[in-house]
Each structure stands twice: as structure tokens, then as C-alpha cells.
N, C-alpha and C. Protein backbone atom coordinates (compact mmCIF):
# COMPACT_ATOMS: atom_id res chain seq x y z
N UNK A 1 12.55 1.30 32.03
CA UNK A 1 11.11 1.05 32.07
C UNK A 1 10.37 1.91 31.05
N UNK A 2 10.56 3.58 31.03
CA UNK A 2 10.65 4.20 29.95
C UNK A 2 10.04 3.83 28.23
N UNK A 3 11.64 3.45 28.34
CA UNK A 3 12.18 3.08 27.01
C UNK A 3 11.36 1.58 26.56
N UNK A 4 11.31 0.57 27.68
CA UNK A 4 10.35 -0.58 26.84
C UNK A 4 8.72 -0.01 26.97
N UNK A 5 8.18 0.79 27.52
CA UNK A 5 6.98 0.94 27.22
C UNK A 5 6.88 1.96 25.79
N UNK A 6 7.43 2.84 26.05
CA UNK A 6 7.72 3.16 24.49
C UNK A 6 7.91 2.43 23.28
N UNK A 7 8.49 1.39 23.51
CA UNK A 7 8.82 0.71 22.35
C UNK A 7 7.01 -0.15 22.20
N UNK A 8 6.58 -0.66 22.80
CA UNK A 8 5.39 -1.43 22.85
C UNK A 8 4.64 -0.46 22.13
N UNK A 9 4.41 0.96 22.64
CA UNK A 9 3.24 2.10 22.45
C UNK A 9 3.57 2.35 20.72
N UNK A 10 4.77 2.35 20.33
CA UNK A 10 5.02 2.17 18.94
C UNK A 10 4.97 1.25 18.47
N UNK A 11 4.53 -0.21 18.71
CA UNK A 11 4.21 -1.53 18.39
C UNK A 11 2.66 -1.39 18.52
N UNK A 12 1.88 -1.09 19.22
CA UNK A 12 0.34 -0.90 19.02
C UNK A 12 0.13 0.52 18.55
N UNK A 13 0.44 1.59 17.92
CA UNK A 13 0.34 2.33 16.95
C UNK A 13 0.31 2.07 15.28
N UNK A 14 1.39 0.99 15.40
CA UNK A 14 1.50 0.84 14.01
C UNK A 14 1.00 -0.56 13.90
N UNK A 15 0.50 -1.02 14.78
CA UNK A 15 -0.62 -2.32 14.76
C UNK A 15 -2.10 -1.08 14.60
N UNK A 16 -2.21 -0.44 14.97
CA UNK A 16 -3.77 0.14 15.33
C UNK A 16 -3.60 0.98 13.66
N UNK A 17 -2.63 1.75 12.88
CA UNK A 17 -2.62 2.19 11.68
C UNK A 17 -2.73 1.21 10.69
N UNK A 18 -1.88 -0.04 10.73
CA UNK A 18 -2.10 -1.19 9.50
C UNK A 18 -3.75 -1.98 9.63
N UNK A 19 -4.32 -2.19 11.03
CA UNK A 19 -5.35 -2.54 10.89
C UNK A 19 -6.92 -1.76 10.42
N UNK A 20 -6.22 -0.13 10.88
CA UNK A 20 -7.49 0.52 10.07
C UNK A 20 -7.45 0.50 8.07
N UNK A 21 -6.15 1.09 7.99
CA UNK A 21 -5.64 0.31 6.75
C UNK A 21 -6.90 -0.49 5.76
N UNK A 22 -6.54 -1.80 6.74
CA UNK A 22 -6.54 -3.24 5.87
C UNK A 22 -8.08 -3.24 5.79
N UNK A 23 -9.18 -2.07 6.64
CA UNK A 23 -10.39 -2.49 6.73
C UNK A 23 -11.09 -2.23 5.48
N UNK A 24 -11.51 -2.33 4.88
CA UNK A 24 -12.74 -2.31 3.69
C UNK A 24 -13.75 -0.99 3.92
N UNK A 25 -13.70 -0.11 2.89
CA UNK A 25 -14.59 1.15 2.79
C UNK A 25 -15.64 0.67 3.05
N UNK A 26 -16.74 1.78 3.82
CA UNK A 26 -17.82 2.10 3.94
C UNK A 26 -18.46 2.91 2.84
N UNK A 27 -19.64 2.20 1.85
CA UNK A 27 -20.35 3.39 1.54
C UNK A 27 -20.99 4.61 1.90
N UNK A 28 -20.24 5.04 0.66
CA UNK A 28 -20.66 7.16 0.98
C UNK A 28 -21.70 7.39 0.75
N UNK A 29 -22.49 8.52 1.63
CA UNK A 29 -23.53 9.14 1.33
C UNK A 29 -24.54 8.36 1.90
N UNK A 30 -25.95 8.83 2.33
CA UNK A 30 -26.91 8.93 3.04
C UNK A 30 -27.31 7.24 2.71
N UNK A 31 -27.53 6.91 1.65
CA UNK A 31 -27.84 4.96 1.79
C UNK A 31 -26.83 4.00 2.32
N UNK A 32 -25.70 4.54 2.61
CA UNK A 32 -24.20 3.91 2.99
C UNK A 32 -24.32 3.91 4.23
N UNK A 33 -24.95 4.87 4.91
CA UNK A 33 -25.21 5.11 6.32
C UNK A 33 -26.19 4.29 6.84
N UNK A 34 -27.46 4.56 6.03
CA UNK A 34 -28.35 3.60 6.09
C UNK A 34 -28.05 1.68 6.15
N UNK A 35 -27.53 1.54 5.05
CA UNK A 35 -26.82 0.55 4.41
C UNK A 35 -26.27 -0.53 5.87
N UNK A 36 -25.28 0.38 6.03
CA UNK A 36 -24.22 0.19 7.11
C UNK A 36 -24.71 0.07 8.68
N UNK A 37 -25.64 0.75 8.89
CA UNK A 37 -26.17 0.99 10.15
C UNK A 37 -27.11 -0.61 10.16
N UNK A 38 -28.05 -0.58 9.39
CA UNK A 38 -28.79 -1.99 9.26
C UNK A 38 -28.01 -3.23 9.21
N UNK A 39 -26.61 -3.00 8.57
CA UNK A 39 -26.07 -4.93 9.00
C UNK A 39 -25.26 -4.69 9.88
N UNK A 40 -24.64 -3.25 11.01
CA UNK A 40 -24.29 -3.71 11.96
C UNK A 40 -25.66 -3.94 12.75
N UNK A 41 -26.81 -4.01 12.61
CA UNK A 41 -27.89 -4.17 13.68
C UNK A 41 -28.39 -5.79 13.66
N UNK A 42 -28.23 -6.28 12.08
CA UNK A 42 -28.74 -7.22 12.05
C UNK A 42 -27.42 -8.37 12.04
N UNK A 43 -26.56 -8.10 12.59
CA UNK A 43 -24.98 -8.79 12.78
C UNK A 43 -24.52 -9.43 11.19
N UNK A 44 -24.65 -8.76 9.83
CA UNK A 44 -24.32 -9.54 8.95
C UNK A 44 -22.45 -8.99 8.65
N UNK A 45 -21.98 -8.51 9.31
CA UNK A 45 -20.45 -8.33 9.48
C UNK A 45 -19.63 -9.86 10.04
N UNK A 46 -19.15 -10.56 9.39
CA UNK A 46 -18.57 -12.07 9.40
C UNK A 46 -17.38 -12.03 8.98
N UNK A 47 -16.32 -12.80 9.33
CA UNK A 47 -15.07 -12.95 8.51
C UNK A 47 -13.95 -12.23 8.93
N UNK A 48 -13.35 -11.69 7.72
CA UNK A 48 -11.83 -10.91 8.05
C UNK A 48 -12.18 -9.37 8.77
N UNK A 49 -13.51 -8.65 8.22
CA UNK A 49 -14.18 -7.65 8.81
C UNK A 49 -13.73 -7.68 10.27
N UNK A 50 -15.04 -8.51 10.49
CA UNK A 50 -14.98 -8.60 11.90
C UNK A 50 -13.89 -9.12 13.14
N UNK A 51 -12.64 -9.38 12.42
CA UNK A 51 -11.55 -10.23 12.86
C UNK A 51 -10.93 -8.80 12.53
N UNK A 52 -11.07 -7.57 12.35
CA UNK A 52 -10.19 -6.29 12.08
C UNK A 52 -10.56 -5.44 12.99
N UNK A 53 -11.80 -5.39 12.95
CA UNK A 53 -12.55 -4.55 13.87
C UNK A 53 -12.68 -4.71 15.31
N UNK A 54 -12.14 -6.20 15.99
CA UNK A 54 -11.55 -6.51 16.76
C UNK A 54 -10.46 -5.95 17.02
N UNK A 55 -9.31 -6.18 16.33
CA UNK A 55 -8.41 -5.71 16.60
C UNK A 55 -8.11 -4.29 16.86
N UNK A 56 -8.58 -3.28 15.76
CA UNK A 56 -8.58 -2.49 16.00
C UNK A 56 -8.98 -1.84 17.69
N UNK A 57 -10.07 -2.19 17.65
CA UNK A 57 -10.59 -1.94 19.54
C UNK A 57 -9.12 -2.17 20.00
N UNK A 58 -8.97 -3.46 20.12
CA UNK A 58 -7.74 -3.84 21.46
C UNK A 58 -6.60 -2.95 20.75
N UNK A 59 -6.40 -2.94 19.70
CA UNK A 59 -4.82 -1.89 19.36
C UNK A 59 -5.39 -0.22 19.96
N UNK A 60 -6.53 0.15 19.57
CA UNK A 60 -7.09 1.52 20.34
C UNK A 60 -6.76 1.63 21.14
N UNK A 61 -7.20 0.47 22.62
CA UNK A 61 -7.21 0.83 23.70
C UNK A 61 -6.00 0.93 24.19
N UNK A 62 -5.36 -0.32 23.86
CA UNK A 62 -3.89 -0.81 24.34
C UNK A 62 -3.42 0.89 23.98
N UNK A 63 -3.46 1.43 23.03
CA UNK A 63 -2.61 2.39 22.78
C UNK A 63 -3.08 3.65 23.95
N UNK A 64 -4.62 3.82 24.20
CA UNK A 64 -4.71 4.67 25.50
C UNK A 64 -3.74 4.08 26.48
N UNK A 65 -4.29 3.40 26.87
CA UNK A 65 -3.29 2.94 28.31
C UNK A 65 -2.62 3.17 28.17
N UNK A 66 -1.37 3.15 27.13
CA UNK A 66 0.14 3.24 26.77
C UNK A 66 0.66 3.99 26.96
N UNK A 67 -0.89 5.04 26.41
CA UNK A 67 -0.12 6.86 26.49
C UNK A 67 -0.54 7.10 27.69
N UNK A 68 -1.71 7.11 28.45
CA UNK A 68 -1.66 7.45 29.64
C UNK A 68 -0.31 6.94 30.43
N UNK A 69 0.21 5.84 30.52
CA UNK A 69 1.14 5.71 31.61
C UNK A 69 2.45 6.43 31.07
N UNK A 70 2.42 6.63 29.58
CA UNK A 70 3.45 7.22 29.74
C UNK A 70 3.63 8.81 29.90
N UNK A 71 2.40 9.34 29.69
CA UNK A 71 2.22 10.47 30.54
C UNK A 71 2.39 10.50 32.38
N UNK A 72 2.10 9.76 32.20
CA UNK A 72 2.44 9.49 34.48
C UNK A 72 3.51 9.52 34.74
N UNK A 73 4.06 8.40 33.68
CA UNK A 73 5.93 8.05 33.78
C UNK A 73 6.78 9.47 33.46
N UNK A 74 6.51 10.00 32.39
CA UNK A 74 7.36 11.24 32.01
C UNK A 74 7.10 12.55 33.17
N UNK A 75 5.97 12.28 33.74
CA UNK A 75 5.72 13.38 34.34
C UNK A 75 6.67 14.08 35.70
């Protein structure tokens, strides 16, 4: 039981590393912030973006859970 949750928790690690990866820089510095803050408000994030940034969440979380149980399990 172990051993296949381990294997998964290293399957959404290196899903949650290739998808931050693949995401597209944010501009630097104080108008980038600005920049950035205004089209997540006004929803202009569309496309492969937003189809990453998805993922990312669910590979995040999936990967809490993962480690929490396998902290319970090893314990």
C-alpha cells in the first residue's frame, strides 16, 4: 500500500514540476505586478495559461494529500 502511494506522490510531483515549467513568465518589477494583477481581475487569462494553472492547483493539492497520508502511513 506503501509502495503504490509512493509511486503516485512521485507521479504528481513531477506532474506539479513540468507544469510550473511549461507556464509562461510573469513580468518583473512594479508594472508586472500591476500588469498581472489587473488581467487576473478582469479574467483576460484564456487558453494553454489557464489550462496550466489548473493543473497545477490539482497536481499541488493531489501532492498535499499524498504527503500527508504518507506521513500517517510511515508513522
Amino acid at each position: 500500500m506503501v509502495t503504490a502511494i509512493r509511486i503516485i506522490h512521485v507521479i504528481f510531483s513531477v506532474g506539479l514540476i513540468v507544469t510550473v515549467l511549461l507556464q509562461s513568465g510573469k513580468s518583473a518589477g512594479l508594472s508586472g505586478a500591476i500588469a498581472g494583477g489587473a488581467e487576473t481581475f478582469f479574467g483576460k487569462k484564456k487558453g494553454l495559461d489557464s489550462l496550466l494553472s489548473k493543473l497545477t492547483s490539482m497536481f499541488a493539492i493531489m501532492f498535499i494529500v499524498t504527503s500527508v497520508v504518507l506521513a500517517l502511513l510511515i508513522k
